[in-house]
Protein backbone atom coordinates (compact mmCIF):
# COMPACT_ATOMS: atom_id res chain seq x y z
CA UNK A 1 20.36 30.64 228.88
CA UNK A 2 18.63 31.29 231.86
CA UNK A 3 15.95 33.01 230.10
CA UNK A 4 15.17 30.78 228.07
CA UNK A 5 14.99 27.66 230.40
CA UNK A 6 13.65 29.68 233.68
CA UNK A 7 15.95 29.60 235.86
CA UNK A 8 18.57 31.53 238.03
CA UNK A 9 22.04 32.11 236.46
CA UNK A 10 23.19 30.58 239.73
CA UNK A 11 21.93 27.51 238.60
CA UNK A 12 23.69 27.21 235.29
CA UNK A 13 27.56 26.62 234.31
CA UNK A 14 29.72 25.91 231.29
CA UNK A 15 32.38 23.68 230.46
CA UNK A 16 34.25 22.75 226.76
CA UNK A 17 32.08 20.23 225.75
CA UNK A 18 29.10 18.61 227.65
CA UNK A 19 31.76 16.10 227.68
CA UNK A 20 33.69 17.77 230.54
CA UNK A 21 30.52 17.82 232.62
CA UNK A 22 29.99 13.99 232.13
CA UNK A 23 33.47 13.02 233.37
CA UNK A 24 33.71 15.64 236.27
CA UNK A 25 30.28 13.86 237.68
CA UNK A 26 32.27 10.74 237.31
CA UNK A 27 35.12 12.04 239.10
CA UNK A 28 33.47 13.72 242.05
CA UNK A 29 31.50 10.07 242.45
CA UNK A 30 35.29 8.14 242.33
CA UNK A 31 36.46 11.08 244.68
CA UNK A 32 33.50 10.65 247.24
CA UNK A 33 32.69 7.34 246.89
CA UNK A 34 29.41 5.29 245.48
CA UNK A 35 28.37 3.40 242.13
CA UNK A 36 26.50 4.58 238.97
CA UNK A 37 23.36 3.26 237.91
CA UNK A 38 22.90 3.90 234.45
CA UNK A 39 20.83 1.99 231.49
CA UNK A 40 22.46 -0.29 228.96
CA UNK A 41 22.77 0.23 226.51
CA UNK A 42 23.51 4.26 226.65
CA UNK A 43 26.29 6.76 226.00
CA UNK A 44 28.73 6.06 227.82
CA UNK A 45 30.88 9.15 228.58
CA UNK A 46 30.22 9.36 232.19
CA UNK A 47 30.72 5.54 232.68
CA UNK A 48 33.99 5.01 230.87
CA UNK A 49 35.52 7.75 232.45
CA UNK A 50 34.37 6.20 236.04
CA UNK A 51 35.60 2.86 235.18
CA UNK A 52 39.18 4.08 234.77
CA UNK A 53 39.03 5.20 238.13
CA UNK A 54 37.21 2.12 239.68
CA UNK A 55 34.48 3.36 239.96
CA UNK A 56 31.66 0.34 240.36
CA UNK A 57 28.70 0.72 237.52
CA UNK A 58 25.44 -0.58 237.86
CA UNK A 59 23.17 -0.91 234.48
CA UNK A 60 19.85 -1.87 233.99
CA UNK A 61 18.94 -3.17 230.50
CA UNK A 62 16.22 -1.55 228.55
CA UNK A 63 13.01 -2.81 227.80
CA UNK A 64 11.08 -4.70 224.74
CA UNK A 65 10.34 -1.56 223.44
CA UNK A 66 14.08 -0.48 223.87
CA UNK A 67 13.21 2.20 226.21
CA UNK A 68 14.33 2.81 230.20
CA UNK A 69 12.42 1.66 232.29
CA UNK A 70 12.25 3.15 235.37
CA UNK A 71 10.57 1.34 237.74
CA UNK A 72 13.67 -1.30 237.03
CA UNK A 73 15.80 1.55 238.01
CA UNK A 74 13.61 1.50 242.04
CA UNK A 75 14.25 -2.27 241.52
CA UNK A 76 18.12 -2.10 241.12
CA UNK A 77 19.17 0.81 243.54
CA UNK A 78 20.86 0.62 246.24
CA UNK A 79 22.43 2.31 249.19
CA UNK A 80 25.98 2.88 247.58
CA UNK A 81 24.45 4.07 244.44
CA UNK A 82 26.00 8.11 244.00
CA UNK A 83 24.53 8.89 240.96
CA UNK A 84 21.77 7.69 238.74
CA UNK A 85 22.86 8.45 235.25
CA UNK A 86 19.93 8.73 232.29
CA UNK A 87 20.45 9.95 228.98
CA UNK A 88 17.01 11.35 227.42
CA UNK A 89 16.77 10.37 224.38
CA UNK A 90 18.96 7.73 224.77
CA UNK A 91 21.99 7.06 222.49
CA UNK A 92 22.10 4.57 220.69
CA UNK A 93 19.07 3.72 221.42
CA UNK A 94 16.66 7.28 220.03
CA UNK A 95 13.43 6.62 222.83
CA UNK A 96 12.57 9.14 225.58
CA UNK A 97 11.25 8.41 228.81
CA UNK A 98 7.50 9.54 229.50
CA UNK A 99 7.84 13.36 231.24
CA UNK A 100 5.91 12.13 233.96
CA UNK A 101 7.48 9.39 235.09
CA UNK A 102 10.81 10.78 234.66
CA UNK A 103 9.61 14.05 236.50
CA UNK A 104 8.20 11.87 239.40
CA UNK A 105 11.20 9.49 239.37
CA UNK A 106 13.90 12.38 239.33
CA UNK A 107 12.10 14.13 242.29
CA UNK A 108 11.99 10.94 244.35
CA UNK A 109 15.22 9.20 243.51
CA UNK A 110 16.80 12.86 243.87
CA UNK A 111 16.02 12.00 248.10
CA UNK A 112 18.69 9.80 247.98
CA UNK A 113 21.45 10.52 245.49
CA UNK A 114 22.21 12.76 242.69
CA UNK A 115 20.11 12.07 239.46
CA UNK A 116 21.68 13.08 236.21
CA UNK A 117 19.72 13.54 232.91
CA UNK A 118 22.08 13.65 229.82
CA UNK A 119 19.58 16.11 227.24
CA UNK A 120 22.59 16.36 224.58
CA UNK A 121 19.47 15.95 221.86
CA UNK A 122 16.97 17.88 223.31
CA UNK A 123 16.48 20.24 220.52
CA UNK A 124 15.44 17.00 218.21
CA UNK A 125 12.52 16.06 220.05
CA UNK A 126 9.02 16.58 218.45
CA UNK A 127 7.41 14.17 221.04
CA UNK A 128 4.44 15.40 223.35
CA UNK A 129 5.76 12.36 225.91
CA UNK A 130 8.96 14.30 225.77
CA UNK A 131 9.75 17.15 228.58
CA UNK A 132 13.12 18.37 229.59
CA UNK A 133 13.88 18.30 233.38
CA UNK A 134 15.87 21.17 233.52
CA UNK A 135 13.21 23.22 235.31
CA UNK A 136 13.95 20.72 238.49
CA UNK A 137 17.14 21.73 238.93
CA UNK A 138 16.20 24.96 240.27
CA UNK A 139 13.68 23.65 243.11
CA UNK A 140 15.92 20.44 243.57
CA UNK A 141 19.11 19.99 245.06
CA UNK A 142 20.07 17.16 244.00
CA UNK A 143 18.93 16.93 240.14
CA UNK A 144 21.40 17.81 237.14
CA UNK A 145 20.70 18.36 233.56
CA UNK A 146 23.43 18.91 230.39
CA UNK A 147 23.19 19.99 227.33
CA UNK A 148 25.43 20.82 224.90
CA UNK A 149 25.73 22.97 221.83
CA UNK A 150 27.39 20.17 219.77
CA UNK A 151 24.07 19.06 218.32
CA UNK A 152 21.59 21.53 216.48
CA UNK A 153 24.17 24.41 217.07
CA UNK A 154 27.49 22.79 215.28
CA UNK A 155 29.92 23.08 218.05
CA UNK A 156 31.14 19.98 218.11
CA UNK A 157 35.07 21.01 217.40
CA UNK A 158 34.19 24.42 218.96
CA UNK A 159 33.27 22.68 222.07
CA UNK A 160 30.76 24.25 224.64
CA UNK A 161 28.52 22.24 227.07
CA UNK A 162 25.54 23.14 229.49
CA UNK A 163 25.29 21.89 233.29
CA UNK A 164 22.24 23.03 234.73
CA UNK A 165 21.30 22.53 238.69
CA UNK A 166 21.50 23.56 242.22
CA UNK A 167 23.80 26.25 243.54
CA UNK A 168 25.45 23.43 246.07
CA UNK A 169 26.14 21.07 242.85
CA UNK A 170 26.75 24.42 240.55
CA UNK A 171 29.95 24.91 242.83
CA UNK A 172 31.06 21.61 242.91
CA UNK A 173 31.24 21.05 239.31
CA UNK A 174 33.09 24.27 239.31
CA UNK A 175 35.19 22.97 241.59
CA UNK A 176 36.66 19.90 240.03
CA UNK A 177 35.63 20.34 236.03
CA UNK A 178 39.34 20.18 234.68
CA UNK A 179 38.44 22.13 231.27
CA UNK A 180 37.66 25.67 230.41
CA UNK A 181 35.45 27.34 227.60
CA UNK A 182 36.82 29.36 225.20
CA UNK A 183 35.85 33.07 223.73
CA UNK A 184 34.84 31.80 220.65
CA UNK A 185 32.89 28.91 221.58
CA UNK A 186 30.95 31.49 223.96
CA UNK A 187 30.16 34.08 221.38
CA UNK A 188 29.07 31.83 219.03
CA UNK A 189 26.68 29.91 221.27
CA UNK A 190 25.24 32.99 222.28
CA UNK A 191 24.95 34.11 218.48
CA UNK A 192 23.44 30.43 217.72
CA UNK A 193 21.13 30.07 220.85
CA UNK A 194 19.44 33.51 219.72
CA UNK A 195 19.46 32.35 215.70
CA UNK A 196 16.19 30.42 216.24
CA UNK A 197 15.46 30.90 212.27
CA UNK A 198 18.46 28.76 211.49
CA UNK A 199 17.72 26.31 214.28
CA UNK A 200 14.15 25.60 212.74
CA UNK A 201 16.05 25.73 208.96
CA UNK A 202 18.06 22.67 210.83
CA UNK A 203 15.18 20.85 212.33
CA UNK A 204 12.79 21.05 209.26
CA UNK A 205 15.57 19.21 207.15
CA UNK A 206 16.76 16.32 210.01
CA UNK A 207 13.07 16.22 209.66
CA UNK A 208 12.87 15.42 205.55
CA UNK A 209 16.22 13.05 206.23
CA UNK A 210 14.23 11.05 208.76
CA UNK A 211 11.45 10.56 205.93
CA UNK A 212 13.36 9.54 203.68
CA UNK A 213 15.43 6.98 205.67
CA UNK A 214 12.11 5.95 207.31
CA UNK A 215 10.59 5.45 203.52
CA UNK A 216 13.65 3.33 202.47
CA UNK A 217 13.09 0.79 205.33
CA UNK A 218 9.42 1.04 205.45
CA UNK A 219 9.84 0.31 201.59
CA UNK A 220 11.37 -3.18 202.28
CA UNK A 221 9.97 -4.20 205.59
CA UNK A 222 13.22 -3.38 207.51
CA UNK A 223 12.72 -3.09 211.49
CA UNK A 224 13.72 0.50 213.23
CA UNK A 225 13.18 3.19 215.63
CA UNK A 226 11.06 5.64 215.14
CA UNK A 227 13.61 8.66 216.29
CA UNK A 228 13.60 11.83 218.66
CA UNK A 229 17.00 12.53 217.61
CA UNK A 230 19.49 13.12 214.55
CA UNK A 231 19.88 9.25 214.43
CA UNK A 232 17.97 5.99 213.46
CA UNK A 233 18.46 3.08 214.82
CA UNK A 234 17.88 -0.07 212.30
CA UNK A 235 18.08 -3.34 212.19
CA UNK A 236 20.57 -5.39 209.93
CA UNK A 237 19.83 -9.04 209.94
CA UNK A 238 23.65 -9.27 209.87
CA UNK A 239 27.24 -8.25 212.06
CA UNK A 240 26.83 -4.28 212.07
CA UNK A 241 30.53 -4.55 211.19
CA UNK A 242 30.09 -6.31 208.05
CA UNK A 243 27.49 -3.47 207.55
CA UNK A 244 30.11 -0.62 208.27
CA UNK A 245 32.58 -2.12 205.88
CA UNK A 246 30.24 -2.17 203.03
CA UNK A 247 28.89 1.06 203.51
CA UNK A 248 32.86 2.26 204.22
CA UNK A 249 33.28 1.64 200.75
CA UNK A 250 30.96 4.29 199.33
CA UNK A 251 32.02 6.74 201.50
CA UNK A 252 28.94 6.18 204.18
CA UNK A 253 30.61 5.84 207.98
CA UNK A 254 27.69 4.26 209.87
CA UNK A 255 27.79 3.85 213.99
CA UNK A 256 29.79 1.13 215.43
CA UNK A 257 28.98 -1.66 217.46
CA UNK A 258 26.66 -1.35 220.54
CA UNK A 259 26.10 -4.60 222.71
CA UNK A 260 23.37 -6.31 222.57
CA UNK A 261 22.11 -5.16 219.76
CA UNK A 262 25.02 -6.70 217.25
CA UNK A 263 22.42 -6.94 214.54
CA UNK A 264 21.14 -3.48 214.53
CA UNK A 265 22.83 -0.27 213.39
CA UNK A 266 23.02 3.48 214.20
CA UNK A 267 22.68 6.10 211.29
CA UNK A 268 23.12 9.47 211.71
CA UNK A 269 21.14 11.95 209.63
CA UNK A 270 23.01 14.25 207.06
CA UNK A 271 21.37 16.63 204.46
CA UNK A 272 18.38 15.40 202.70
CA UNK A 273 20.49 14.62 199.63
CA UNK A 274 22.97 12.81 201.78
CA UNK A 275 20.24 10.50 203.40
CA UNK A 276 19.24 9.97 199.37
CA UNK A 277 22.20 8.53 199.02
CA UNK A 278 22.58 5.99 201.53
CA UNK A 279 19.49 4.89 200.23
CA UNK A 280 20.65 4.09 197.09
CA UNK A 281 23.57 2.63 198.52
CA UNK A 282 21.27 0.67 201.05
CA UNK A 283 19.48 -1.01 198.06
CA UNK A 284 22.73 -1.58 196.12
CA UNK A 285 24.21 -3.62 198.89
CA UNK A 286 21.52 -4.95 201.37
CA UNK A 287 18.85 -5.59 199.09
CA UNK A 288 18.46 -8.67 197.04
């Protein structure tokens, strides 16, 4: 892993699940004291986890464009803010945040508290806007990047996650993460991670699923997100849980709700014959 991202095997660790790293960051902060800013809406991992242990969040709605926007983020911190928590792309939501603004904004909000970039899609993105700031975490203390192998590699049940970042913050996830990895979550990832023929097999068909889900709505002048991730994100007209149960029935699970956007849905992308599918199902039920 360190070869391939470029940096120093000091500055990486592993936990079951990028999961684990997300709720040790929110531990250490209710252990040490602060508040979270994060964006809304985002995954929530790190937050929930937090809450339950009073910690105080902060968000910071996205924009039109339902993107972060960072210069809100300057706007909104404060002093008691521990950690600044950004998920890139975002989840629900499948935007990135320009690599040059994020790069600038993680080197000079990293001055004053720990900023944490979630990068659980990374592999997705086909974006020249898009960079990964894992690279900072070796020149900057206080800058931490995860990952996880739950994505492109298939590990979600096998469970192995990715922290990336300073030697000091290295340790102290070390020190409090409350999981472990497992032998066969650590061979496979290192059989997967080296498998880059299968990883662009993976990508080339998310890719054809994505057409033909962007095709469908394009087709009948349904709003949606143009996606750097496994997901789209589309708009229903309607109560996305009306929409669930109607595409329960066929056998399609679609994402659940995900304030404010009540109206709007989150599909994830199966094989190319799977995504022809909810098509048909799509016109069968939504279309008049």
């Amino acid at each position: 892993m360190a070869e391939i991202e470029g940096v120093g095997i000091k500055n990486i660790t592993f936990s079951g699940g990028s999961g684990e790293i997300l709720k040790t960051l929110g531990l250490i902060t209710a252990m040490e004291g602060g508040s979270v800013l994060t964006a809304d809406p985002t995954y929530h991992g790190l937050t929930r986890y937090a809450i339950n242990r009073n910690v105080e969040i902060n968000r910071v709605p996205v924009d039109d464009t339902m993107t972060i926007d960072l210069d809100l983020f300057r706007e909104a911190y404060t002093d008691d803010v521990s950690i600044i928590y950004l998920v890139n792309p975002n989840n629900p939501l499948p935007t990135i945040m320009e690599k040059n603004k994020l790069r600038d904004f993680c080197i000079e909000m990293s001055k004053k508290c720990l900023v944490f970039i979630d990068e659980a899609y990374h592999e997705f993105v086909d974006n020249s806007d898009y960079a990964t700031m894992v690279p900072l975490t070796a020149t900057h203390e206080n800058i931490v990047v995860a990952r996880t192998a739950s994505k492109i590699h298939g590990f979600a049940g096998i469970r192995l996650g990715v922290a990336y970042g300073s030697e000091m913050w290295i340790e102290k996830i070390n020190e409090y993460i409350t999981g472990s990895t497992n032998q066969l979550a650590c061979s496979g990832a290192l059989a997967s991670y080296r498998d880059t023929d299968t990883q662009k097999f993976v990508l080339q068909k998310n890719r054809e699923s994505k057409e033909i889900v962007y095709n469908l709505f394009d087709k009948h002048n349904v709003r949606y997100m143009k996606s750097n991730t496994n997901f789209i994100f589309f708009e229903t007209g309607i109560d996305v849980n009306e929409v669930r149960e109607r595409f329960q029935k066929h056998g399609i699970l679609v994402g659940r709700q995900f304030p404010p956007y009540l109206t709007w849905c989150r599909v994830s992308m199966g094989k190319p014959e799977d995504m022809e599918y909810f098509a048909q199902i799509y016109e069968k039920e939504f279309v008049s």
